[in-house]
C-alpha atoms as a PDB file:
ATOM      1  CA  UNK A   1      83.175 -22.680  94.115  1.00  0.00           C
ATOM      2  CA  UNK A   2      86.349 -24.610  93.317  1.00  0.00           C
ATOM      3  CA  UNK A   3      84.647 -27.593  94.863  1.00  0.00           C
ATOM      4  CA  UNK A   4      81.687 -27.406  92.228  1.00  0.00           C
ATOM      5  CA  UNK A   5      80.732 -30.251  90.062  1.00  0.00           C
ATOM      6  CA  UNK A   6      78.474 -28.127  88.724  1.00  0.00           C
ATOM      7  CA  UNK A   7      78.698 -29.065  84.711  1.00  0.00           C
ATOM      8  CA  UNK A   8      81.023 -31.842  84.915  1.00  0.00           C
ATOM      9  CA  UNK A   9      80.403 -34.639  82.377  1.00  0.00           C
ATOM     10  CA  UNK A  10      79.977 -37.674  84.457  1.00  0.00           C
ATOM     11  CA  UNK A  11      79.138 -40.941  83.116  1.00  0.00           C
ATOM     12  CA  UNK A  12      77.315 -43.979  85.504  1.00  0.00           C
ATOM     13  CA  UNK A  13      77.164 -47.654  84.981  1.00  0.00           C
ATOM     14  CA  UNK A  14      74.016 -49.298  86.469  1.00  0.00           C
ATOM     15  CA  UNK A  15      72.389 -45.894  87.237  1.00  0.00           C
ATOM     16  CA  UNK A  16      68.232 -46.518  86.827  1.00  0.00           C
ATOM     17  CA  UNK A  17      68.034 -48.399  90.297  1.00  0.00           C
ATOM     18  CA  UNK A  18      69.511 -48.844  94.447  1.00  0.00           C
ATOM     19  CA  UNK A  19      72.937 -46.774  94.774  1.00  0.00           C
ATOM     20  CA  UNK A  20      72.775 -46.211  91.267  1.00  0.00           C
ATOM     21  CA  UNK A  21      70.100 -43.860  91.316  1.00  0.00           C
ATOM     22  CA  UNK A  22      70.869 -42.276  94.402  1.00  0.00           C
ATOM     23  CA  UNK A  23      74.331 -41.453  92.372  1.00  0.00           C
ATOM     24  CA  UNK A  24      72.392 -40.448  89.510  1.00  0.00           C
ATOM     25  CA  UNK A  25      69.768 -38.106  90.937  1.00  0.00           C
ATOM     26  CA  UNK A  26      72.440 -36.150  93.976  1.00  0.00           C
ATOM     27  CA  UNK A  27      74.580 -35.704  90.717  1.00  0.00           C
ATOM     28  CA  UNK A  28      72.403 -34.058  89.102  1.00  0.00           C
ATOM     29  CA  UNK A  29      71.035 -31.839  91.830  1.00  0.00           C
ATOM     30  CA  UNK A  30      74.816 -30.602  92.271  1.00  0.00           C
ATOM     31  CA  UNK A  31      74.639 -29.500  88.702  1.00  0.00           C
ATOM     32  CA  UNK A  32      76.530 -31.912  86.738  1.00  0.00           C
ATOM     33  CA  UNK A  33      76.033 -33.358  83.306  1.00  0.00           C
ATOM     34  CA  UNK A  34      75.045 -36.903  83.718  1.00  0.00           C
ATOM     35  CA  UNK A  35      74.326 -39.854  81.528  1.00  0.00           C
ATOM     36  CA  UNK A  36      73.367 -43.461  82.673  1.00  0.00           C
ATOM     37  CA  UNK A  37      73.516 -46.215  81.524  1.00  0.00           C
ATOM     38  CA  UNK A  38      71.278 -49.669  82.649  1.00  0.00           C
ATOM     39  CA  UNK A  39      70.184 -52.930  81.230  1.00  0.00           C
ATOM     40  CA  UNK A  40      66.729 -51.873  82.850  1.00  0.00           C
ATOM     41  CA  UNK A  41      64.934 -49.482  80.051  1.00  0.00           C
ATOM     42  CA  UNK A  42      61.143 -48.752  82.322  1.00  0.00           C
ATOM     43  CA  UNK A  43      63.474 -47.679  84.777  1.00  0.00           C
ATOM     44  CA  UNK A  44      65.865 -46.015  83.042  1.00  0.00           C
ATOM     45  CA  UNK A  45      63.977 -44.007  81.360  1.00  0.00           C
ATOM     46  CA  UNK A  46      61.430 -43.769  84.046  1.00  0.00           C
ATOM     47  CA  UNK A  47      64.344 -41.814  86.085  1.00  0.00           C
ATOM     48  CA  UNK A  48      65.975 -39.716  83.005  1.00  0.00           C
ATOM     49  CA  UNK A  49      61.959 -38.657  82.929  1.00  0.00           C
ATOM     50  CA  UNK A  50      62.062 -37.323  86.624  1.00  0.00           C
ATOM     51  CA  UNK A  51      65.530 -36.057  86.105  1.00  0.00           C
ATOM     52  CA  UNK A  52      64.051 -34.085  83.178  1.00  0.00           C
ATOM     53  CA  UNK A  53      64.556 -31.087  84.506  1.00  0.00           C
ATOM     54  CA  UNK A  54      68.320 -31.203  85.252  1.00  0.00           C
ATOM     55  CA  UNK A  55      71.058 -32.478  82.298  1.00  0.00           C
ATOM     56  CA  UNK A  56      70.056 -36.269  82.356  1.00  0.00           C
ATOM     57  CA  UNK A  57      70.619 -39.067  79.799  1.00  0.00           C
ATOM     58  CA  UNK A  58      69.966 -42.332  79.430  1.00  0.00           C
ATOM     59  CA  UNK A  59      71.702 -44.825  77.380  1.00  0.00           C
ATOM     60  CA  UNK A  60      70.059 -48.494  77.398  1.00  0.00           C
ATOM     61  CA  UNK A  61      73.239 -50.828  77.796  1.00  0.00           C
ATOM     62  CA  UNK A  62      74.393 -54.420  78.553  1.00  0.00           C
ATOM     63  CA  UNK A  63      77.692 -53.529  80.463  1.00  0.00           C
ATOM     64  CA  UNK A  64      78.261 -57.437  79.695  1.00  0.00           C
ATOM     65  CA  UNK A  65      78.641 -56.934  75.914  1.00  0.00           C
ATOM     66  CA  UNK A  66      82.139 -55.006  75.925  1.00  0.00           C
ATOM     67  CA  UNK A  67      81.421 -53.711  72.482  1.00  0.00           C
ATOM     68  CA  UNK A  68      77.849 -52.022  73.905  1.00  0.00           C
ATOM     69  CA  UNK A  69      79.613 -50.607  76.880  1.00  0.00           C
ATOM     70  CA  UNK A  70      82.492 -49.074  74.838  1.00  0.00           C
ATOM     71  CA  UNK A  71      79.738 -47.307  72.553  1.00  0.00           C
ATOM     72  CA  UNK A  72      77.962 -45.858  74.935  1.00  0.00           C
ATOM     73  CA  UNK A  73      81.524 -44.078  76.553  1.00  0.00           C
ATOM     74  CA  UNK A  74      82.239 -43.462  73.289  1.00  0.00           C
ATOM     75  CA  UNK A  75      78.871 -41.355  72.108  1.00  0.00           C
ATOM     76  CA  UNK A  76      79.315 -39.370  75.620  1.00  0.00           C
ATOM     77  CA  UNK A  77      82.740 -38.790  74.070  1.00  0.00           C
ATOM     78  CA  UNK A  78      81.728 -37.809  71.373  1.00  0.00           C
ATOM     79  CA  UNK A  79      78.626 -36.119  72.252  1.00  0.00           C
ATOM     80  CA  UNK A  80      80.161 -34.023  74.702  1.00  0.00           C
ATOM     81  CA  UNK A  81      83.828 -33.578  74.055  1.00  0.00           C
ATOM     82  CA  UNK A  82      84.941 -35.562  77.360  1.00  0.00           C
ATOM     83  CA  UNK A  83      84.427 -37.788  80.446  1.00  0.00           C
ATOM     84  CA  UNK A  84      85.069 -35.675  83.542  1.00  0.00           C
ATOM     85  CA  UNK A  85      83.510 -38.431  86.486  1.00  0.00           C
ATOM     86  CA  UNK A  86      83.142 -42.195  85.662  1.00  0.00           C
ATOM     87  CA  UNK A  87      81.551 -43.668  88.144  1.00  0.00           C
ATOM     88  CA  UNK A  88      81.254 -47.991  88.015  1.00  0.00           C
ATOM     89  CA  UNK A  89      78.340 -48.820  89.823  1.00  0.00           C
ATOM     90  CA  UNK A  90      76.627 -51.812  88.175  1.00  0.00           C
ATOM     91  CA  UNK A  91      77.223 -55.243  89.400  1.00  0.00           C
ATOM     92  CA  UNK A  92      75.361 -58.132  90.269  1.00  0.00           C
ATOM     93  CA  UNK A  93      75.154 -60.373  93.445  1.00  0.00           C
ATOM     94  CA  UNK A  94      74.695 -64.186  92.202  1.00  0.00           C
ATOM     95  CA  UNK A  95      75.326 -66.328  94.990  1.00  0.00           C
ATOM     96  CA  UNK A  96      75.576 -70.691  94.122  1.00  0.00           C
ATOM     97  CA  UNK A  97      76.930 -73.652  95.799  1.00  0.00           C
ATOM     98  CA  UNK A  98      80.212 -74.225  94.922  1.00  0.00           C
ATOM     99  CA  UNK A  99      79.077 -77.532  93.879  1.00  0.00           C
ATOM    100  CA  UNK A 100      76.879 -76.414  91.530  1.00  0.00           C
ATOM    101  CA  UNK A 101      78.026 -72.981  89.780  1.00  0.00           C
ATOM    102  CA  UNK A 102      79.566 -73.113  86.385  1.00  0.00           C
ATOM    103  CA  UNK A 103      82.559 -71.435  84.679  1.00  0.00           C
ATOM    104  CA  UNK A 104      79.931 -69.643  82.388  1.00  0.00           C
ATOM    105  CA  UNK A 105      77.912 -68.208  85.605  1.00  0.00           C
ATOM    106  CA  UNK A 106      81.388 -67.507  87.349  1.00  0.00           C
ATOM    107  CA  UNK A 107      82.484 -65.358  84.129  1.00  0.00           C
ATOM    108  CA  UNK A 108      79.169 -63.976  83.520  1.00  0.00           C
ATOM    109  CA  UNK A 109      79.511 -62.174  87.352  1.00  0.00           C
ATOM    110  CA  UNK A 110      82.389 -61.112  86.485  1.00  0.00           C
ATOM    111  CA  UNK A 111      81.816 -59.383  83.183  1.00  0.00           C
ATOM    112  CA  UNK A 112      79.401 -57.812  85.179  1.00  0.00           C
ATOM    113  CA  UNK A 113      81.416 -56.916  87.970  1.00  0.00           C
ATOM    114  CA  UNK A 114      84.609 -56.131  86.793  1.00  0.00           C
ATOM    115  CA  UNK A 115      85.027 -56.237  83.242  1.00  0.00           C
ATOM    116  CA  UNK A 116      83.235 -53.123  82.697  1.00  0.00           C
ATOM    117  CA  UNK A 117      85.499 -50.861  85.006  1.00  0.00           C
ATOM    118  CA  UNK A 118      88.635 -51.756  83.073  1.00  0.00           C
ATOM    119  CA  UNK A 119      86.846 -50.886  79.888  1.00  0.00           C
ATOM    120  CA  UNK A 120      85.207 -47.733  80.790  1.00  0.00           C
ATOM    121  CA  UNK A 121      88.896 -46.417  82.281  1.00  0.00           C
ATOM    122  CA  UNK A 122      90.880 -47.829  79.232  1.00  0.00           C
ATOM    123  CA  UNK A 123      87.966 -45.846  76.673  1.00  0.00           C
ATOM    124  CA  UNK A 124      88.713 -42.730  78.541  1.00  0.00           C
ATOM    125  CA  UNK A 125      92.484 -43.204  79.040  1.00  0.00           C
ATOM    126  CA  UNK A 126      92.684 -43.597  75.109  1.00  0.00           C
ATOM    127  CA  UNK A 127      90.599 -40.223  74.821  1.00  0.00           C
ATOM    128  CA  UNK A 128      92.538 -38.383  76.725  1.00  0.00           C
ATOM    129  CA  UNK A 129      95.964 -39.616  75.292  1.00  0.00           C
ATOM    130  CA  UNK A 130      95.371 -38.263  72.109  1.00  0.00           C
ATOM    131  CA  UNK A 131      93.636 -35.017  73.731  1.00  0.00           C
ATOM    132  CA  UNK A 132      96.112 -33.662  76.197  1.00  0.00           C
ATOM    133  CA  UNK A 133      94.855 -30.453  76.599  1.00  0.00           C
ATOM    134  CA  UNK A 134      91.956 -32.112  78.517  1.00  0.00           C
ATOM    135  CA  UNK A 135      94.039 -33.895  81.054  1.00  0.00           C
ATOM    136  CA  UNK A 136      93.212 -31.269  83.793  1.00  0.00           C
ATOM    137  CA  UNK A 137      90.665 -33.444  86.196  1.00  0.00           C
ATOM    138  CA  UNK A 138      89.034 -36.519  86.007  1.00  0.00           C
ATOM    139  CA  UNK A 139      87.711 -39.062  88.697  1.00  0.00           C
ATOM    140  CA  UNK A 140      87.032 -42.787  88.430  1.00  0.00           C
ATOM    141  CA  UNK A 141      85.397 -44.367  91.364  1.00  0.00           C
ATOM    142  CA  UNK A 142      84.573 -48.246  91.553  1.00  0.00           C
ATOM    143  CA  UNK A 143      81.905 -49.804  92.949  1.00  0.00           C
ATOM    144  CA  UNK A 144      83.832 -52.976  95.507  1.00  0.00           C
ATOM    145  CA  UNK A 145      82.111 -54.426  98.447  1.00  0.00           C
ATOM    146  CA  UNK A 146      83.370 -55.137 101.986  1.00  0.00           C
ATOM    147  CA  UNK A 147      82.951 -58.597 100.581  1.00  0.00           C
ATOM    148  CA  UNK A 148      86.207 -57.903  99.106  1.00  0.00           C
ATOM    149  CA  UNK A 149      88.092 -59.207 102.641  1.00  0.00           C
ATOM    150  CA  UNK A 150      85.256 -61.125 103.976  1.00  0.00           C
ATOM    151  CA  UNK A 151      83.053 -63.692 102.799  1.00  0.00           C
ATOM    152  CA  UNK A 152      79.874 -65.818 103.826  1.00  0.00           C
ATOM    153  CA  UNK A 153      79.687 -69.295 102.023  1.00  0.00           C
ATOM    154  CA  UNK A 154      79.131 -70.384  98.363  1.00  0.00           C
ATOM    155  CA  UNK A 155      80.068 -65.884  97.445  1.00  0.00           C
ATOM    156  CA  UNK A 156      83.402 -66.973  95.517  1.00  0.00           C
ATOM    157  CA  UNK A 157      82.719 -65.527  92.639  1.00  0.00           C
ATOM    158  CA  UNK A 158      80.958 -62.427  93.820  1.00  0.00           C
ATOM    159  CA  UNK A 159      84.023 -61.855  95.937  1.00  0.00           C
ATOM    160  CA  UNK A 160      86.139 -62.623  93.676  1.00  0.00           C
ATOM    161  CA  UNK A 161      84.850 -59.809  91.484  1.00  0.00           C
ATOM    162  CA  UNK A 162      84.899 -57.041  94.134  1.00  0.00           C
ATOM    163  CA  UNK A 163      88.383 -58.330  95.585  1.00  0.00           C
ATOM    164  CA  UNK A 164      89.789 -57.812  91.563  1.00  0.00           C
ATOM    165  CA  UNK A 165      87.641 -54.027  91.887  1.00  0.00           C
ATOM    166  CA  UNK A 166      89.964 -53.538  94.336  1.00  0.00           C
ATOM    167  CA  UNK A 167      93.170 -54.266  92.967  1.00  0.00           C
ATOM    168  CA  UNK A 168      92.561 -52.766  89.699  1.00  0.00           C
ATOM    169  CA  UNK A 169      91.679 -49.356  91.246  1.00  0.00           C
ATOM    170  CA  UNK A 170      94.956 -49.114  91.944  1.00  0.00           C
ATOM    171  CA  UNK A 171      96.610 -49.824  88.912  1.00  0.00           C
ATOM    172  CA  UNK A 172      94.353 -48.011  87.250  1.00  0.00           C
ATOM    173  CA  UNK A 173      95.480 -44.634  89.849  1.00  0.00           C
ATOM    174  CA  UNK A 174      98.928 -45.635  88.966  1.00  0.00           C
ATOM    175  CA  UNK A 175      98.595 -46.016  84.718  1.00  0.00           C
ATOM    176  CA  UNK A 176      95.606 -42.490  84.667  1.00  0.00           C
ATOM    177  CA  UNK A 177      97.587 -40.483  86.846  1.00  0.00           C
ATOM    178  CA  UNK A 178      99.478 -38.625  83.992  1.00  0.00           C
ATOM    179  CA  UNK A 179      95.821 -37.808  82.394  1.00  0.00           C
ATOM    180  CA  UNK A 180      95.217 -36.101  86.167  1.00  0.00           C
ATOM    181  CA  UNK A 181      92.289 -38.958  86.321  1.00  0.00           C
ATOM    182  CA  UNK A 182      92.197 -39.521  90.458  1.00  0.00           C
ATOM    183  CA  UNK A 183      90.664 -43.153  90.657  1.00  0.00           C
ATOM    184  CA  UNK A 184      89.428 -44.677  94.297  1.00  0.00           C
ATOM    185  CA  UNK A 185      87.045 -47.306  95.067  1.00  0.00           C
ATOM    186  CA  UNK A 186      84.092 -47.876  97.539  1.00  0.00           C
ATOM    187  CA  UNK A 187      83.072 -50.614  99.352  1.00  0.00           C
ATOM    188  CA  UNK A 188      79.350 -49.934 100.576  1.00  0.00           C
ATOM    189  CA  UNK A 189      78.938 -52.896 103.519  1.00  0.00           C
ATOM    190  CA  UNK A 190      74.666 -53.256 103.963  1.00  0.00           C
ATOM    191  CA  UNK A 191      73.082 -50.882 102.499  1.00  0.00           C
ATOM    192  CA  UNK A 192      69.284 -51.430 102.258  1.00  0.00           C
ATOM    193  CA  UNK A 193      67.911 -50.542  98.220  1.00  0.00           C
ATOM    194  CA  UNK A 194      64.572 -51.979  99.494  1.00  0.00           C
ATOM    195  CA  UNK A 195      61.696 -51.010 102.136  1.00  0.00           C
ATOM    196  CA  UNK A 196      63.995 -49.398 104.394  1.00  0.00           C
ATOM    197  CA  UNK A 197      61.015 -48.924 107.410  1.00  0.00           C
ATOM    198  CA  UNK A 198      60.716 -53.115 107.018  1.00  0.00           C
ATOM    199  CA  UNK A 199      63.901 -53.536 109.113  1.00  0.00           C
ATOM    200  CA  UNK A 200      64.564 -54.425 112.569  1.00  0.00           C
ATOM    201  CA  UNK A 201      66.064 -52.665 115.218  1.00  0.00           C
ATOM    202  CA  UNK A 202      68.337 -55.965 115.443  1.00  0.00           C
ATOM    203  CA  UNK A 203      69.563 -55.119 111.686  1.00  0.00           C
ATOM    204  CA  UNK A 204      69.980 -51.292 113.202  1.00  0.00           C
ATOM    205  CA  UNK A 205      71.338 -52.022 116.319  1.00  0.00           C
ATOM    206  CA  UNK A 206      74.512 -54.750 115.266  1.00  0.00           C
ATOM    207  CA  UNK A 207      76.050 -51.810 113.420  1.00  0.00           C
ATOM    208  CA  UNK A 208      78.029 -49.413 115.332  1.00  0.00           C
ATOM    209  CA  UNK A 209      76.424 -46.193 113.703  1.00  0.00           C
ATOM    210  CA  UNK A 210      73.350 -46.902 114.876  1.00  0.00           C
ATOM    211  CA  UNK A 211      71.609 -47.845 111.633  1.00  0.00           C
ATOM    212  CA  UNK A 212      71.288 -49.859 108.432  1.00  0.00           C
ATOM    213  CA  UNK A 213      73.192 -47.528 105.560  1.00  0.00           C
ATOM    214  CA  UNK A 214      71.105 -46.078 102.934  1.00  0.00           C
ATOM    215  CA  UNK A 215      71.584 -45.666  99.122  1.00  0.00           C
ATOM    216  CA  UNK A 216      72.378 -42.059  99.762  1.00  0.00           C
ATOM    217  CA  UNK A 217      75.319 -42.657 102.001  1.00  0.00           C
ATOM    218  CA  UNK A 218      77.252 -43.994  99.277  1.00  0.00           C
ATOM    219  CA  UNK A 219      75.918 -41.361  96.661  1.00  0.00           C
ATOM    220  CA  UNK A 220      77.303 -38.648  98.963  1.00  0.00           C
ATOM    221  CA  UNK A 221      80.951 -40.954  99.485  1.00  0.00           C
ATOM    222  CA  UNK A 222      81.079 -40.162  95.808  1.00  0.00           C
ATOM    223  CA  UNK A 223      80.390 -36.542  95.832  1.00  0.00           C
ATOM    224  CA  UNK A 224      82.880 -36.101  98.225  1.00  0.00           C
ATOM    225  CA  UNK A 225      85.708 -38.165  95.948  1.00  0.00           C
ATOM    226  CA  UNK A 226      84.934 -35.742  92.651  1.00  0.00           C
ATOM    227  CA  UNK A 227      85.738 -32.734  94.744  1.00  0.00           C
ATOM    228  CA  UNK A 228      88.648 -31.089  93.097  1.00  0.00           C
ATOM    229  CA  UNK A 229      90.469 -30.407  96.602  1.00  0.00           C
ATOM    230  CA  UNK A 230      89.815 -34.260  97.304  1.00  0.00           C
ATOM    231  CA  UNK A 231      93.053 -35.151  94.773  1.00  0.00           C
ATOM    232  CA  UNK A 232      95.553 -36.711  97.329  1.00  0.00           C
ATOM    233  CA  UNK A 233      93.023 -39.989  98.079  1.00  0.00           C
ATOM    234  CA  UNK A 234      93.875 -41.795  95.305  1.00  0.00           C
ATOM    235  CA  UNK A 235      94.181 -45.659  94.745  1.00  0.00           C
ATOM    236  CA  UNK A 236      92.023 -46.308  97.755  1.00  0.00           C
ATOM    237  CA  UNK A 237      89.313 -48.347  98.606  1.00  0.00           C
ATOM    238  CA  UNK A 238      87.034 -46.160 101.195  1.00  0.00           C
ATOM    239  CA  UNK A 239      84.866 -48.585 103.274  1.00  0.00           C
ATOM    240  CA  UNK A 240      81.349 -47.451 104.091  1.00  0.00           C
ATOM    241  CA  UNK A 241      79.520 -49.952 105.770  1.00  0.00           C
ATOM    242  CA  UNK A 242      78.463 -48.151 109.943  1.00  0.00           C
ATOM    243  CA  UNK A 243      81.574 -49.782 111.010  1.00  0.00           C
ATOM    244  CA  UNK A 244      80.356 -53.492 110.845  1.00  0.00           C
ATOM    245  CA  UNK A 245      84.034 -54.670 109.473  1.00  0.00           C
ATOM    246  CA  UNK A 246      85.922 -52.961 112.567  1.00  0.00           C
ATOM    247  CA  UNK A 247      83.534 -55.070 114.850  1.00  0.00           C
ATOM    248  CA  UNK A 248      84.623 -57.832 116.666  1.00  0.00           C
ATOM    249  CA  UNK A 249      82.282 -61.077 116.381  1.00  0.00           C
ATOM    250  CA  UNK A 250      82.708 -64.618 118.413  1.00  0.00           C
ATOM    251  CA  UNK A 251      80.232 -67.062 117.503  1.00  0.00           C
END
């Protein structure tokens, strides 16, 4: 079972709702020790309730308020002893005209976006500096976007947010890797949170896999980067998205 996450401390931004909970709840049927965090308390605590049954937390949070997000690492710390799996999920998707956006709604996206993932890694990082004998495994995986190398009108700061995601996982995998912390990104492409049965076979159809992806496609991308054996992909960015970026389009 060297593959097992089973009782690994793992630690989720944006976990009560969409790919977040997907995360949350196939995490916690492989065993592991999870707490999430979410602006969202009814359904936050509404999922830590139907996760009662498996090792399930729930910390209300503002990832936006660096302070707040840095607690709530920090009582995992130091309820727990350690971080084994950080996973960044939480982000939001605020599209405006260029025109009309402001520097406070381009900042507030992202220290939603990508704030958080640099403070999560550096809160861990400092743990484990001054607690070598930990430094054994640990995975950090970033939520991105395919939006991170292409774009639809009036997205710049939305893509500018996953486009950083991507560039700091890799630093990141360079400056963790003498803690053994393996750190990749994913960039989910559509992946339907809603009423799945409302699409079309058009929105099926245009990918080449057949389908729209599902919350659980991504949750399982994850399982599969915390797998011990799964330490030489590091500093990438894994796209899921039923090919749609490999396809050619002419309008």
């Amino acid at each position: 079972m060297e593959n097992s996450i089973n009782g690994k401390i793992v630690y989720v931004t944006g976990g009560a709702n969409g790919l977040g909970k997907a995360i949350v709840t196939l995490f916690c049927e492989n065993g592991a020790d999870v707490t999430f965090c979410d602006i969202d308390s009814a359904a936050g605590k509404n999922l830590s309730s139907e996760l009662s049954s498996y090792k399930c937390s729930y910390h209300e949070a503002d990832i936006s308020d660096a302070a707040a997000l840095e607690h709530s690492v920090n009582r995992v710390i130091d309820e727990k002893g350690d971080i084994d799996i950080i996973i960044n999920n939480a982000g939001v998707s605020r599209f405006n005209s260029i025109l009309d956006i402001t520097t406070e709604e381009f900042d507030k996206v992202l220290n939603i976006n990508l704030r958080p993932a640099f403070i999560t890694a550096q809160t861990l990082a400092r743990h484990r500096d001054a607690n070598p004998e930990l430094n054994t495994y640990g995975r950090i995986i970033n939520m991105a976007s395919t939006r991170y190398l292409m774009s639809e009108p009036n997205s710049e700061a939305y893509a500018a947010s996953k486009g950083a995601i991507f560039s700091l996982t890799h630093a990141l995998a360079m400056s963790l890797s003498k803690y053994k912390i393996i750190v990749n990104s994913i960039s989910p492409g559509w992946i339907e949170t809603g009423n799945y049965d409302s699409l079309s076979d058009l929105d099926h159809s245009q990918h080449p896999s057949g389908r729209v992806g599902k919350p659980e496609d991504i949750a399982r991308t994850c399982l599969f980067l915390c797998q011990r054996d799964n330490d030489f992909i590091n500093g990438q960015n894994i796209v899921v998205d039923g090919g749609m970026t490999k396809k050619m389009i002419y309008q």
